[in-house]
C-alpha atoms as a PDB file:
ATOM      1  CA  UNK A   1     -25.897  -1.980 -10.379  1.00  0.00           C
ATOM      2  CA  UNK A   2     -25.386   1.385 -11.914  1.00  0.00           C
ATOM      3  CA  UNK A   3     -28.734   2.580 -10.987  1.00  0.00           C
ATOM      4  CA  UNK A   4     -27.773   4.861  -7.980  1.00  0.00           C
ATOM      5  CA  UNK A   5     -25.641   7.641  -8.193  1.00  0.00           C
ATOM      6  CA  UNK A   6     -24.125  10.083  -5.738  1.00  0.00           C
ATOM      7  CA  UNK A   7     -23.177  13.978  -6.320  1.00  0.00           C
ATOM      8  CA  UNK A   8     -21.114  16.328  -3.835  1.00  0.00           C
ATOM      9  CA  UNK A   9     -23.536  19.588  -3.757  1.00  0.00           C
ATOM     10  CA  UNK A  10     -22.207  22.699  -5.371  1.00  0.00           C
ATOM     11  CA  UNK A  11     -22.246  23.839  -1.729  1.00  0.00           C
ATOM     12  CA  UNK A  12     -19.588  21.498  -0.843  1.00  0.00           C
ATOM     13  CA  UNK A  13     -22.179  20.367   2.069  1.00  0.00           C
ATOM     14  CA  UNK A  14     -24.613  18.442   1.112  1.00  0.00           C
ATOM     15  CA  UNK A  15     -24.379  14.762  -0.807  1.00  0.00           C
ATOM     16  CA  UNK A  16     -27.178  13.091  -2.794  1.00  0.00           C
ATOM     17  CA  UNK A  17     -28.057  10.308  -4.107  1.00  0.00           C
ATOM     18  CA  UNK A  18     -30.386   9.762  -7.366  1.00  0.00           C
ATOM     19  CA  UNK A  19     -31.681   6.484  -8.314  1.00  0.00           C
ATOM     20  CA  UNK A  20     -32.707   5.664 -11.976  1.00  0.00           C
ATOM     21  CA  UNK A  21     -36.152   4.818 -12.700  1.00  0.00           C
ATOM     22  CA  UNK A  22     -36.431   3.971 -16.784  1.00  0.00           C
ATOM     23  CA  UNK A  23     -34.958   6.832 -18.189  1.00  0.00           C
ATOM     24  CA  UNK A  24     -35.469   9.244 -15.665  1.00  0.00           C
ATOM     25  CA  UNK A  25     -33.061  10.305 -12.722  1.00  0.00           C
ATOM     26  CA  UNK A  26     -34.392  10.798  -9.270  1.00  0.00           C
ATOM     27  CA  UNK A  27     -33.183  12.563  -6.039  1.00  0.00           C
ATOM     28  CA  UNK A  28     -33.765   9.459  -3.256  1.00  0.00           C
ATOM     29  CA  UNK A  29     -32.021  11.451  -0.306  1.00  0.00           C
ATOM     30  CA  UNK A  30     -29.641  14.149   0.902  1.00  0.00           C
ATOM     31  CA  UNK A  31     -27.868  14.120   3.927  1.00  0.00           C
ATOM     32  CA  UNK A  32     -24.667  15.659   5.979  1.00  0.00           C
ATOM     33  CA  UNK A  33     -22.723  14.664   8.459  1.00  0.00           C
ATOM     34  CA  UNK A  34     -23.835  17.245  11.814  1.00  0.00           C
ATOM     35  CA  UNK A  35     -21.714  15.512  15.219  1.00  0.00           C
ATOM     36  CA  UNK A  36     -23.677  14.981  18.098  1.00  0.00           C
ATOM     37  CA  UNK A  37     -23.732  18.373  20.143  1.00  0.00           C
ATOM     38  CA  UNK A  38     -22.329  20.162  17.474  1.00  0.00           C
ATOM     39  CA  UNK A  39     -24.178  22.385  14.778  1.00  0.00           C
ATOM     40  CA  UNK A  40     -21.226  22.108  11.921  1.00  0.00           C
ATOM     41  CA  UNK A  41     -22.267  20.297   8.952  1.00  0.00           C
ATOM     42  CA  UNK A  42     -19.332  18.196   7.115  1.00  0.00           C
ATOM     43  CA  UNK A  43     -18.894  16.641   4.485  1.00  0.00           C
ATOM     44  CA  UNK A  44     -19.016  16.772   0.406  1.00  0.00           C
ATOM     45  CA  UNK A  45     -15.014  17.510  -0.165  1.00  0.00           C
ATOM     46  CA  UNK A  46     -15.287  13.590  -2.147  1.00  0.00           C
ATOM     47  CA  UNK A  47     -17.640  10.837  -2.562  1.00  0.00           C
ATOM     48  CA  UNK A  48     -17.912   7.533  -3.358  1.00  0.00           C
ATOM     49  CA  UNK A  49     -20.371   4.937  -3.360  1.00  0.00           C
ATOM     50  CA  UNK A  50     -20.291   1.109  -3.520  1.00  0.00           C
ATOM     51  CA  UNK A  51     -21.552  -1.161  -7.216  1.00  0.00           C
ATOM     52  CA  UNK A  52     -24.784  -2.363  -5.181  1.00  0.00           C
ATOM     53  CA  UNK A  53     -25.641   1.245  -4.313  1.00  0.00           C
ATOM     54  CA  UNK A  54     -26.161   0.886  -0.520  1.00  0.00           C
ATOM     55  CA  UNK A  55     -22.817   1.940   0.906  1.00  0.00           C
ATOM     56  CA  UNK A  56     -21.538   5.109   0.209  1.00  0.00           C
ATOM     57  CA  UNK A  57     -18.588   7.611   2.313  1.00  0.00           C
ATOM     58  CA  UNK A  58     -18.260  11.065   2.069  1.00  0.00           C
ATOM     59  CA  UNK A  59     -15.224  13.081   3.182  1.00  0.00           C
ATOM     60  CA  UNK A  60     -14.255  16.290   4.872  1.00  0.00           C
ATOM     61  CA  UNK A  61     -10.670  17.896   5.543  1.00  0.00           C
ATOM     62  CA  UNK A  62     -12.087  20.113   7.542  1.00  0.00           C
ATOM     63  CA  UNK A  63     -13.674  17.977  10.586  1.00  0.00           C
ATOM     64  CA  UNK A  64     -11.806  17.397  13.835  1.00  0.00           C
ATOM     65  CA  UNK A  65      -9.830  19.908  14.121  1.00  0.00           C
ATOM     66  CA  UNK A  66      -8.981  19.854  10.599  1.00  0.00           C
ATOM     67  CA  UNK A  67      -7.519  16.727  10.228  1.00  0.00           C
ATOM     68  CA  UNK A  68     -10.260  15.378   8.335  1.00  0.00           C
ATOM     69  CA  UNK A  69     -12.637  12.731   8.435  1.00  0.00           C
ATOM     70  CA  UNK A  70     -15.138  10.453   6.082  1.00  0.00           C
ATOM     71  CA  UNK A  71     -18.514   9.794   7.067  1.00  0.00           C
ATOM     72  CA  UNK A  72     -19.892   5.979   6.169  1.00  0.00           C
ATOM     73  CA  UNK A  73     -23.834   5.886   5.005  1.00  0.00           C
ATOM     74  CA  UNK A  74     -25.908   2.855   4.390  1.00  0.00           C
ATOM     75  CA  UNK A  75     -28.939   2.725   2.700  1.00  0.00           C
ATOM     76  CA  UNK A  76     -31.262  -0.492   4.770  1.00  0.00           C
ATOM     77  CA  UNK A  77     -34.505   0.907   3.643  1.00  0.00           C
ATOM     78  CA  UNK A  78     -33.642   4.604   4.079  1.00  0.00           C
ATOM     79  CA  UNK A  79     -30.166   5.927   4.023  1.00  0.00           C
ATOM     80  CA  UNK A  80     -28.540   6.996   7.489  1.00  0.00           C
ATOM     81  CA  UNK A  81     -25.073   7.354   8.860  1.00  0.00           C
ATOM     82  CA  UNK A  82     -23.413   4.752  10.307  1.00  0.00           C
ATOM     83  CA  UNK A  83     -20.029   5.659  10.607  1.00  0.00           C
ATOM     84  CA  UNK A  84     -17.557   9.065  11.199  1.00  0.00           C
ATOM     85  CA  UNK A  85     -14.033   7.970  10.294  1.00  0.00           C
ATOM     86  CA  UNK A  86     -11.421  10.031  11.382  1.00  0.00           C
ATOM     87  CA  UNK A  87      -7.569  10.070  10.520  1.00  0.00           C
ATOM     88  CA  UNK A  88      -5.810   7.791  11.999  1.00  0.00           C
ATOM     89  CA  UNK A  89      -2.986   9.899  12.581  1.00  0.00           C
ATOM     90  CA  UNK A  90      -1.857  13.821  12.815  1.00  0.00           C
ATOM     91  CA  UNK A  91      -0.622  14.634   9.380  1.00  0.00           C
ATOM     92  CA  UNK A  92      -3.819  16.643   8.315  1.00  0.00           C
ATOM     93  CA  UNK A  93      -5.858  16.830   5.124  1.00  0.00           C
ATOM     94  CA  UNK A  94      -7.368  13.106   5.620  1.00  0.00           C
ATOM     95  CA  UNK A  95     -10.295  13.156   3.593  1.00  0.00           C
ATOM     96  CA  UNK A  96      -8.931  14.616   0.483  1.00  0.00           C
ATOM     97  CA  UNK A  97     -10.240  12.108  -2.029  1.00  0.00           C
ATOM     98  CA  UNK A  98     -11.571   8.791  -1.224  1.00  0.00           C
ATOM     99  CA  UNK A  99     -12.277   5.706  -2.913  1.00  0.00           C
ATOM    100  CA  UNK A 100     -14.448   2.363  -2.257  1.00  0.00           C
ATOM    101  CA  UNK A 101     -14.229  -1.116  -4.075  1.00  0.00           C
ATOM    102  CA  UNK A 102     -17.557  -1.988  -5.701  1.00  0.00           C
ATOM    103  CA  UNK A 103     -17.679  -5.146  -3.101  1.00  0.00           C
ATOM    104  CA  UNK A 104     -18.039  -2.416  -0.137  1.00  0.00           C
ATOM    105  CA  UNK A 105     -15.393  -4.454   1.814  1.00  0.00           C
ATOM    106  CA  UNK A 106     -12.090  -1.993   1.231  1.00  0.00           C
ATOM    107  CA  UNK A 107     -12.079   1.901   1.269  1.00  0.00           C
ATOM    108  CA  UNK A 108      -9.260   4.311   0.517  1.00  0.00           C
ATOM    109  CA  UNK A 109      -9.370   7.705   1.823  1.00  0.00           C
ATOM    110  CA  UNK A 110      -6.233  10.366   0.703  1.00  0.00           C
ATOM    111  CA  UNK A 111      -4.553  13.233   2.046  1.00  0.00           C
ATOM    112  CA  UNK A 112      -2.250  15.011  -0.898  1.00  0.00           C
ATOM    113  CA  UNK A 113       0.537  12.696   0.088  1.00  0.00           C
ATOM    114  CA  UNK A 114      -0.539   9.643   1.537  1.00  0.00           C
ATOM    115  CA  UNK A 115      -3.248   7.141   1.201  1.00  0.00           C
ATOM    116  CA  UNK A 116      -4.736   5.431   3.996  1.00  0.00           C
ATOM    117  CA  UNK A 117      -6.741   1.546   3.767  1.00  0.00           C
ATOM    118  CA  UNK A 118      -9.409   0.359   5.627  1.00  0.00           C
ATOM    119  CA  UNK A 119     -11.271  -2.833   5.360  1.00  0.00           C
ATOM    120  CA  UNK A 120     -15.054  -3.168   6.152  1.00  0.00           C
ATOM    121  CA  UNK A 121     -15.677  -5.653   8.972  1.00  0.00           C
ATOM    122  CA  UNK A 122     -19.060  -6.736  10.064  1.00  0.00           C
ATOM    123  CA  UNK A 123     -18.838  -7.192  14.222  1.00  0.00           C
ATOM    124  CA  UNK A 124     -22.130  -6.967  14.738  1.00  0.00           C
ATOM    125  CA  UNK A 125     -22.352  -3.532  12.553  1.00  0.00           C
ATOM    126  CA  UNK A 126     -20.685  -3.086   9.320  1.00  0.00           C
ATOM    127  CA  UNK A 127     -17.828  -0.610   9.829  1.00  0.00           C
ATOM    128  CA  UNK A 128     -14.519   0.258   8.330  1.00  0.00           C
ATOM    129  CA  UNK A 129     -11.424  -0.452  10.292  1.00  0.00           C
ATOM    130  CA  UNK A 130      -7.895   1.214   9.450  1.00  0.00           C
ATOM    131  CA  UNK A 131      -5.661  -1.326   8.202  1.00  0.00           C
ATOM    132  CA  UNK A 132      -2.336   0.405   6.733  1.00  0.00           C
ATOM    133  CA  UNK A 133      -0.916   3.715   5.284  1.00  0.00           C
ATOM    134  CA  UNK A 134       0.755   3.909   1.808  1.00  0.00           C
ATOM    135  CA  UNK A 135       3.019   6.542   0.974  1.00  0.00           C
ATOM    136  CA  UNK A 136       6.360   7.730   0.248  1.00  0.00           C
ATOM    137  CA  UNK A 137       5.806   6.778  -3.537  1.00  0.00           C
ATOM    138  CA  UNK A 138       5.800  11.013  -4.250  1.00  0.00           C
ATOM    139  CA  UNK A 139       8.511  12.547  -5.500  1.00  0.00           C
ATOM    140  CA  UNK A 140       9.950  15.198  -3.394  1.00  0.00           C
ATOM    141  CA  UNK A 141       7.025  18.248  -3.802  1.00  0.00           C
ATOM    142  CA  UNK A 142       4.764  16.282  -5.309  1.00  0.00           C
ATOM    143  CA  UNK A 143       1.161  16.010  -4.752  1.00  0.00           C
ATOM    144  CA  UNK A 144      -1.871  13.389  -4.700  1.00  0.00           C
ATOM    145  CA  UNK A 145      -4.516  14.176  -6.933  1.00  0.00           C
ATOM    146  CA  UNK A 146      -6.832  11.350  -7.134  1.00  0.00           C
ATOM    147  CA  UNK A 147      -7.196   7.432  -6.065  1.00  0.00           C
ATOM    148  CA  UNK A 148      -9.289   4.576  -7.755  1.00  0.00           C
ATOM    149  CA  UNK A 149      -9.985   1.007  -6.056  1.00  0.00           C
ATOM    150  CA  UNK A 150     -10.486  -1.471  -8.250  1.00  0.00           C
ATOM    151  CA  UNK A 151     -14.106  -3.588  -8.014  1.00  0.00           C
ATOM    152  CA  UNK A 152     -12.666  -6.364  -4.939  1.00  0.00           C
ATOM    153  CA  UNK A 153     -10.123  -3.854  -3.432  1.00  0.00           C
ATOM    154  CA  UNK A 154      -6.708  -5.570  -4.404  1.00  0.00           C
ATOM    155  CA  UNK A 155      -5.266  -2.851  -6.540  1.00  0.00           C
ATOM    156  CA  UNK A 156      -4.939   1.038  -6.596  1.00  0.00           C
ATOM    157  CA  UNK A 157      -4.161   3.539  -8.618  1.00  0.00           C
ATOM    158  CA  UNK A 158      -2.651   6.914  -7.562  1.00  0.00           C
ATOM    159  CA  UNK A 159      -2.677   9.690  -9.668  1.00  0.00           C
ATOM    160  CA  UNK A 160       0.171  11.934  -8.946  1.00  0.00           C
ATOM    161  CA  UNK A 161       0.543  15.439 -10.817  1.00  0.00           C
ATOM    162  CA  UNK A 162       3.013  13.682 -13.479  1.00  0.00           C
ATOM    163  CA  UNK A 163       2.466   9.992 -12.568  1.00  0.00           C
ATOM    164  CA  UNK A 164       0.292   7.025 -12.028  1.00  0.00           C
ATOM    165  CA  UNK A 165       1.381   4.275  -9.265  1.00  0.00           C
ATOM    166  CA  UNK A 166      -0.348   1.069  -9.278  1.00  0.00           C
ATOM    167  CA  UNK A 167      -0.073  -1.138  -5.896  1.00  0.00           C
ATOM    168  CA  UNK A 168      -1.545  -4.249  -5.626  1.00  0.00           C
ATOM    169  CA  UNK A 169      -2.507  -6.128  -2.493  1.00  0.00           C
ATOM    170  CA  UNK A 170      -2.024 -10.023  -1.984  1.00  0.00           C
ATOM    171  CA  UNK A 171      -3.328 -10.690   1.599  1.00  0.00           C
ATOM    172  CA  UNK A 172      -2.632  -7.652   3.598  1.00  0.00           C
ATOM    173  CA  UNK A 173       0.759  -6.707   1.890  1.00  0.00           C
ATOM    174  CA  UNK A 174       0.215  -3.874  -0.564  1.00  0.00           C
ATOM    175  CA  UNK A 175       3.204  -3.419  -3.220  1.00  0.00           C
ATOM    176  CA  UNK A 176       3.839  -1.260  -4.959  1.00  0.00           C
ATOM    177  CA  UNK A 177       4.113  -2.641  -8.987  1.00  0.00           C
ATOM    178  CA  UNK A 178       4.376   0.135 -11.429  1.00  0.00           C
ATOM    179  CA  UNK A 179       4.985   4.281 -11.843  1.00  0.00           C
ATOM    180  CA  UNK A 180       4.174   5.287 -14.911  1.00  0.00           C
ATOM    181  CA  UNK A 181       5.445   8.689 -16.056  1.00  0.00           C
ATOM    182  CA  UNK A 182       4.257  11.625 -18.204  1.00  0.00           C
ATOM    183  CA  UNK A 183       7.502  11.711 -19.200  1.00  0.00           C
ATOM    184  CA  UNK A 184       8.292   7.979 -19.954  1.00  0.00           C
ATOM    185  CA  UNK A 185       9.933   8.217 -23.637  1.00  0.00           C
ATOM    186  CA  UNK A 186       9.875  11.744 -23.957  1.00  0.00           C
ATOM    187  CA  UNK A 187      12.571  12.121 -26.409  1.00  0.00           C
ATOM    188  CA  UNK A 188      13.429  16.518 -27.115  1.00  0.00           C
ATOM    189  CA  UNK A 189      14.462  15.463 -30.408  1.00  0.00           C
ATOM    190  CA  UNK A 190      11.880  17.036 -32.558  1.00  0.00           C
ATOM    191  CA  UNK A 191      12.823  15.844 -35.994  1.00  0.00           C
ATOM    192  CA  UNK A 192      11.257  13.554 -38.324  1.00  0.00           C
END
């Protein structure tokens, strides 16, 4: 609805969320991920939160064992966590940017070479189950540097350090449909 927002701290461990009253911008919570038993806060490397404003995930490369993890809040009244996502496999840096369709129902969460999908299922709780792994769309060296789900969470867009990849998803099949290049029509020829 546009009238929640939600900020990674300057401390890189603490998110919050400010709701819009008028004209004004209020802080309506703050919160970290702390597992039980253990006295590490995570969280804060990337956020993102859902069009209604009740769902959002916050990520952190650094939890288990640094291989990284996103942790899934829901606002019912007051916001609390409901979820700790954690890589579904061993590469490392899961949790390096994340990104969730503005229907809640499809989150993407990076590392700098892949991204990994998960769709939100409600059995009896709402949480997000791991669904597939895109990558090998990098060039050799190359690095991730940001992801965007579109509003229903059939297309996504990859920003690379020279390129942009667009997949698209029909069913569970994501495809890739398009790399789009700095350098596409670069010509050296200078003259006029």
């Amino acid at each position: 609805t546009g009238n929640r927002i939600v900020i990674a701290g300057p401390t890189g461990r603490w998110t919050y969320v400010f709701v819009r009253s008028g004209t004004t911008w209020v802080k309506e919570a703050n919160f970290r991920y702390i597992p039980p038993g253990d006295t590490i806060p995570y969280g804060a490397q990337d956020v993102t939160i859902s069009g209604d404003g009740n769902h959002v995930i916050t990520t952190s490369m650094l939890f288990n064992g640094n291989s990284g993890g996103a942790f899934y809040y829901i606002r019912d009244g007051s916001w609390g966590i409901n979820q700790a996502i954690t890589s579904p496999d061993s590469q490392g840096g899961f949790g390096f940017r994340c990104s969730m369709s503005a229907d809640s129902n499809w989150l993407a969460v990076a590392n700098l070479t892949s991204v990994y999908i998960f769709e939100r299922v409600v059995n009896p709780f709402s949480n997000f189950e791991y669904r597939t792994k895109i990558q090998g769309f990098l060039p050799v060296g190359g690095s991730l540097q940001d992801i965007s789900l579109n509003d229903t969470g059939d297309a996504l867009t990859i920003l690379g350090a020279t390129s942009v990849f667009v997949f698209t998803r029909v069913g569970s099949t994501w495809t890739q449909q398009t790399n789009l290049s700095v350098y596409s029509g670069y010509s050296e020829n200078n003259s006029n």
